[in-house]
Each structure stands twice: as structure tokens, then as C-alpha cells.
Protein backbone atom coordinates (compact mmCIF):
# COMPACT_ATOMS: atom_id res chain seq x y z
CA UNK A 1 0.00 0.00 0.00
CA UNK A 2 1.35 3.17 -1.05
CA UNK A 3 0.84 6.15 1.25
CA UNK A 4 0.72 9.91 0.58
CA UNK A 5 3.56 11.72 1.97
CA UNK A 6 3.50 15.02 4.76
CA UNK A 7 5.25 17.80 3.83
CA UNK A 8 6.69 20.77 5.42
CA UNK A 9 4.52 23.62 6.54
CA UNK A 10 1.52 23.92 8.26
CA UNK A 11 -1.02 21.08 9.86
CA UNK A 12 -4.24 21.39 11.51
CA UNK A 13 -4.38 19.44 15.07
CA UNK A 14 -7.71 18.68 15.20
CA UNK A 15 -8.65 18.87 18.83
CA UNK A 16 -9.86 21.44 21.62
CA UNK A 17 -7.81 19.07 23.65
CA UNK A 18 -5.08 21.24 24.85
CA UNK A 19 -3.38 18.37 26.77
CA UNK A 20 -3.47 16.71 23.62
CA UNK A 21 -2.55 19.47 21.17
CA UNK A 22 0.79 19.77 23.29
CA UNK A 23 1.63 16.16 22.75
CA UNK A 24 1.23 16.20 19.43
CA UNK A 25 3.42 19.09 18.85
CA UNK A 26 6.18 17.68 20.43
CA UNK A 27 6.01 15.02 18.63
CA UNK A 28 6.11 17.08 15.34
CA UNK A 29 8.66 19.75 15.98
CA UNK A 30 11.20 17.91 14.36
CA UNK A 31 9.35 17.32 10.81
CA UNK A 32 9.13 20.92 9.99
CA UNK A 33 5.64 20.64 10.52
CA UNK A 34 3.91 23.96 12.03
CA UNK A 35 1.21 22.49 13.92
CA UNK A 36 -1.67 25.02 14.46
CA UNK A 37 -4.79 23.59 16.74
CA UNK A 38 -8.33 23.70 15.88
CA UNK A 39 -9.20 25.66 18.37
CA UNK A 40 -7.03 28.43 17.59
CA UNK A 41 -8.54 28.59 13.86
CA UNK A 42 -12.06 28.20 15.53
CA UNK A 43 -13.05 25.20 14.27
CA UNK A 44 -16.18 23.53 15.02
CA UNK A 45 -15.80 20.57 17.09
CA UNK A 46 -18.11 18.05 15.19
CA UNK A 47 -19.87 15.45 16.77
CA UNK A 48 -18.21 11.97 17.84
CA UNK A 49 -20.73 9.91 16.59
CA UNK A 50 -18.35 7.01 15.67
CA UNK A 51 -18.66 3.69 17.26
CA UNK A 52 -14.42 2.70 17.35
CA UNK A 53 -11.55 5.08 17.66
CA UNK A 54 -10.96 5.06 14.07
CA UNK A 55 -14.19 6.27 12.68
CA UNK A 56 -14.39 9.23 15.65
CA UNK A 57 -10.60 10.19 14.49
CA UNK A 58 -11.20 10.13 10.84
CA UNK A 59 -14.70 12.82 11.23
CA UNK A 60 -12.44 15.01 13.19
CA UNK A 61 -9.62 14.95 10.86
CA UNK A 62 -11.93 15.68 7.75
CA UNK A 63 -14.18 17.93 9.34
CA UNK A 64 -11.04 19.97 10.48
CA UNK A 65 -9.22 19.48 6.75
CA UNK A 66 -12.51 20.72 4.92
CA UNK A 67 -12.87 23.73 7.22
CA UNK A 68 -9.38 24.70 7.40
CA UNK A 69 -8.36 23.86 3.67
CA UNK A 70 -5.84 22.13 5.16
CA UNK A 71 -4.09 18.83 6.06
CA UNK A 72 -5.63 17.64 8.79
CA UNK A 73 -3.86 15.53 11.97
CA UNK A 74 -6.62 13.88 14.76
CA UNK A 75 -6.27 11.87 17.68
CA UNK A 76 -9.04 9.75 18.75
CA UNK A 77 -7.58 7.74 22.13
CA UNK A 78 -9.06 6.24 25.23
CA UNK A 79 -8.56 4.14 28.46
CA UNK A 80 -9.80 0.54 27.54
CA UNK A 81 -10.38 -1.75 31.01
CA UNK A 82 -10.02 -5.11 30.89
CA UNK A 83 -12.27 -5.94 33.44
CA UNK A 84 -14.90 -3.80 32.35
CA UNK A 85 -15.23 -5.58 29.24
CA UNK A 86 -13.05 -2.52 27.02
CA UNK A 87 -14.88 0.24 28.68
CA UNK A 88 -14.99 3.33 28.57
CA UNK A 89 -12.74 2.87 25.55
CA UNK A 90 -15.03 4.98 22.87
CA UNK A 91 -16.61 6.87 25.64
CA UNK A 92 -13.07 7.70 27.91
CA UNK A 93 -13.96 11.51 27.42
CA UNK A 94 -17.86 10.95 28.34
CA UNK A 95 -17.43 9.28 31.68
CA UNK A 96 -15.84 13.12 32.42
CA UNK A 97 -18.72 15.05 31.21
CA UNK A 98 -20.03 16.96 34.36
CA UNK A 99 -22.85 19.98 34.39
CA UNK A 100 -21.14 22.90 36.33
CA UNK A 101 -23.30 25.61 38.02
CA UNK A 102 -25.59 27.54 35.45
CA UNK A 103 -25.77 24.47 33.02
CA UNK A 104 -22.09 25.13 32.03
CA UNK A 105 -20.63 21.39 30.67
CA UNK A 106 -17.01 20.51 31.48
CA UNK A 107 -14.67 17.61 32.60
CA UNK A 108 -14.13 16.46 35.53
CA UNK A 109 -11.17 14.03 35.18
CA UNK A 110 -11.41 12.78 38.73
CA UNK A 111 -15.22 12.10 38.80
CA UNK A 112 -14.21 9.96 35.25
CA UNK A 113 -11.16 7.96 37.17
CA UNK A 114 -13.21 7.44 40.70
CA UNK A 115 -16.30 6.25 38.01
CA UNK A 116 -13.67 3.45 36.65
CA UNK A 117 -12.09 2.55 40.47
CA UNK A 118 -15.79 2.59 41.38
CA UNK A 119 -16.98 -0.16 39.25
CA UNK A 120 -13.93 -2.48 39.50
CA UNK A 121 -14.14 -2.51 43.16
CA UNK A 122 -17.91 -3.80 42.46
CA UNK A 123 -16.09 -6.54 41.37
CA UNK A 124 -14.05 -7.39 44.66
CA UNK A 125 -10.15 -7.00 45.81
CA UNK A 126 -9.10 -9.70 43.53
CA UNK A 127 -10.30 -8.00 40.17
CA UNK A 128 -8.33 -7.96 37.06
CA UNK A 129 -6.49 -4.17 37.13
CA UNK A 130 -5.12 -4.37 33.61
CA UNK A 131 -6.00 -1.82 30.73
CA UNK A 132 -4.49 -0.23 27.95
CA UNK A 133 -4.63 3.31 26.19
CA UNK A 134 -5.20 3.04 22.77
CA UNK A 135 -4.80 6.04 20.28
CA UNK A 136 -5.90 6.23 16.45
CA UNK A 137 -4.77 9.14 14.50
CA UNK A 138 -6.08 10.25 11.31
CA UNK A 139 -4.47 12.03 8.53
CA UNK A 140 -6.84 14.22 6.11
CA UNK A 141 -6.34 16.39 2.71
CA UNK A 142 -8.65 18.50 1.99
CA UNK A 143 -9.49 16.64 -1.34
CA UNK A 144 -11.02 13.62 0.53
CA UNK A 145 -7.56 11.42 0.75
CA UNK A 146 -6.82 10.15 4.45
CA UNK A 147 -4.38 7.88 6.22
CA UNK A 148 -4.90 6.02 9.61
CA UNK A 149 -2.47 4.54 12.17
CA UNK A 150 -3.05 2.88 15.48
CA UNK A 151 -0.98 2.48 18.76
CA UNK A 152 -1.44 1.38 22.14
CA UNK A 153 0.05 1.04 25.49
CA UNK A 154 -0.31 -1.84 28.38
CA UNK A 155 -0.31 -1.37 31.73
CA UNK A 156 -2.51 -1.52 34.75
CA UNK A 157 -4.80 0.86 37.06
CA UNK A 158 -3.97 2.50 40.20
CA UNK A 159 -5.63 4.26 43.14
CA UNK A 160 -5.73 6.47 44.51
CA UNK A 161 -4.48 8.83 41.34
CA UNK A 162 -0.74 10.09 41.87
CA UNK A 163 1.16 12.66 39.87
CA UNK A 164 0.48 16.02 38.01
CA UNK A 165 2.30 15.99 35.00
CA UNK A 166 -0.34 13.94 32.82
CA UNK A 167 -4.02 15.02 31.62
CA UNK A 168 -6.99 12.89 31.78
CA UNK A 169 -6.72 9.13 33.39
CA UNK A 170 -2.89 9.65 33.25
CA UNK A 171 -2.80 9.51 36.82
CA UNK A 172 -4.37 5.99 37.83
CA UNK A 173 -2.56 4.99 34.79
CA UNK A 174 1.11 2.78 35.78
CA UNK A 175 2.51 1.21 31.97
CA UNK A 176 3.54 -2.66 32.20
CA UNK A 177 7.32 -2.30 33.70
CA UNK A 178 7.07 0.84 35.68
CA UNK A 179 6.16 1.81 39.31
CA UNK A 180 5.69 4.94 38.35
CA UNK A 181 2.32 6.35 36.41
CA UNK A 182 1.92 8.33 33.50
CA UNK A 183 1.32 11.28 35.53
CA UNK A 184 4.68 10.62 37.26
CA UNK A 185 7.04 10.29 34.21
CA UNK A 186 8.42 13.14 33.00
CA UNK A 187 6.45 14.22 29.69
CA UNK A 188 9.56 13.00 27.67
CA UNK A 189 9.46 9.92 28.76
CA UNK A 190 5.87 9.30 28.30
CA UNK A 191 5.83 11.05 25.04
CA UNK A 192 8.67 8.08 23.84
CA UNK A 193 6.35 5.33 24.90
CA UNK A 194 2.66 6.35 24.84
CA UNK A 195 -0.43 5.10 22.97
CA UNK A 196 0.21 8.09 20.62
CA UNK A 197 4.04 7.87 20.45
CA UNK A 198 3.11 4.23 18.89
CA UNK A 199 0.65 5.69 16.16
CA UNK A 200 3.10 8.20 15.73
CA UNK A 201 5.81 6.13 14.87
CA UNK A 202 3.69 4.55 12.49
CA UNK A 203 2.71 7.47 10.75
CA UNK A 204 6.36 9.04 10.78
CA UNK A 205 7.61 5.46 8.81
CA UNK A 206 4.61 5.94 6.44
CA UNK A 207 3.91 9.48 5.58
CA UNK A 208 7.50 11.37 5.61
């Protein structure tokens, strides 16, 4: 299979994410790739109606890509517990939606990881902890051509939630060989062996 090629200049990240949008960028700085976010164009977010990480990356990518008139770069990632048969997986931003005071909506990433610890200790001290992040990005063109690669990362859940230097479930979050959690590792570290780093290095061999 024969896969278009990124070149220099700029690229739409396709997310309001700004956890996200600073992960990507690092991993981009040395393509001579100038990475400018959605949000700073003020793009509409559309709607993640897909069912898998792929199809939710891919709308964001092309929604982004047609807007902008632009390449197009989206992430579409989530926790995925074993013992809760793969959830939230598609739904990892969801189990954070909270209604602040005057109807405001936000996330609340510590009502999303006490939701998770919450329903595996329904299932009693000896339940399964393992879980992986998995991470989908999609490539778009504005003329309709897209690209998608797919990484994840093993580990197991923690509690109670330790470290500050992660974003979402980063903090219950130890990968398979390390004490530590993702929220503990410095962001270099995590950036060279993350669910996204994987994609990453799969789009890197492919596309420059």
C-alpha cells in the first residue's frame, strides 16, 4: 500500500484538547511541521458519533481538513479496562462530562477515574487491574484522501491517582514495567512510549 507523503509547513491538530494538542506538537517539531490547533482557527468541534476510535478520528480529521483547507492531523484515544469488558474505551472523554453551576458542561477528570475505580471494586479486591490506552490518528487532505495509524500502550490501574504531570486518566494509569504512572514520568518519557508515540511512529515510517 502506497501512502501519501507530509510535507513541510503547516497542519491542523484537530482537537480542543489542549493536553493533547501539546503532545502532538512535540512530537512534530522535528518534521518541519507547524502544527496550528483547531481551536485556535475556531473550528467547530463536530460530533463523535463514531462507534471505534478510528471512525471518531477520521470525522475530526476531515471535518477539520474541509474547514481549514488544510491537512488535517486527529487523535481519537481512550482508556480501555479489561475488566470492564473494554470500557470506557469509545466513551473515555464521556465518563468526564459533568454539568457545572448555570448548566455550564465541562470535565471532571477525577469524577471519570473514581467512576472506573468505582466499578472495579464492584467486582471485589481480587479483580483484574489491567487496561491499555489506545490512540488512532487520522491524517486528512482536503481533497477527501486520508491515512490512519493505530498504537497502544499496556499497563494496569492505580488508586488512589498520583502525579500532576499527565491530563486525563494519566494519573491511575502505571505502563507494564514501571512503578511509576503516566502522571509521574516526566512528559519525555511518556511522550517516547505512549499510545500516541506508537501511532506516531507509524505514521512518521509511512507518511514522511
Amino acid at each position: 500500500m502506497t501512502h501519501r507523503k507530509l510535507t513541510p509547513g503547516k497542519l491542523i491538530i484537530a482537537s480542543h484538547n489542549q493536553g493533547k494538542v501539546r503532545e502532538i506538537r512535540a512530537l512534530l517539531e522535528s518534521f518541519g511541521i507547524e502544527p496550528i490547533s483547531a481551536s485556535d482557527l475556531n473550528l467547530p468541534e463536530p460530533e463523535e458519533t463514531g462507534t471505534t476510535f478510528g471512525e471518531n478520528a477520521l470525522l475530526k480529521a476531515k471535518a477539520s481538513a474541509e474547514a481549514g483547507n488544510c491537512v488535517a492531523l486527529a487523535d481519537d484515544s481512550g482508556l480501555c479496562v479489561a475488566a470492564l469488558d473494554g470500557r470506557p474505551g469509545v466513551y473515555t472523554a464521556d465518563w468526564a462530562e459533568r454539568q457545572w453551576f448555570e448548566g455550564e458542561k465541562g470535565r471532571d477528570w477525577y469524577m471519570a477515574m473514581g467512576k472506573v475505580e468505582g466499578k472495579l471494586s464492584e467486582l471485589g479486591p481480587d479483580v483484574d487491574r489491567s487496561a491499555y490506552f489506545a490512540a488512532t490518528l487520522a491524517l486528512a487532505w482536503p481533497d477527501g484522501h486520508s491515512e490512519v495509524f493505530e498504537g497502544r500502550v499496556n499497563g494496569s490501574l492505580v488508586w488512589p491517582p498520583r502525579g500532576t504531570l499527565g491530563f486525563g486518566y494519566d494519573p491511575v494509569f502505571s505502563p507494564i514495567g514501571f512503578e511509576e504512572t503516566f502522571a509521574e514520568l516526566d512528559p519525555e518519557q511518556k511522550h517516547a512510549m505512549s499510545h500516541r508515540a506508537d501511532a506516531f511512529k507509524k505514521l512518521v515510517a509511512a507518511c514522511f
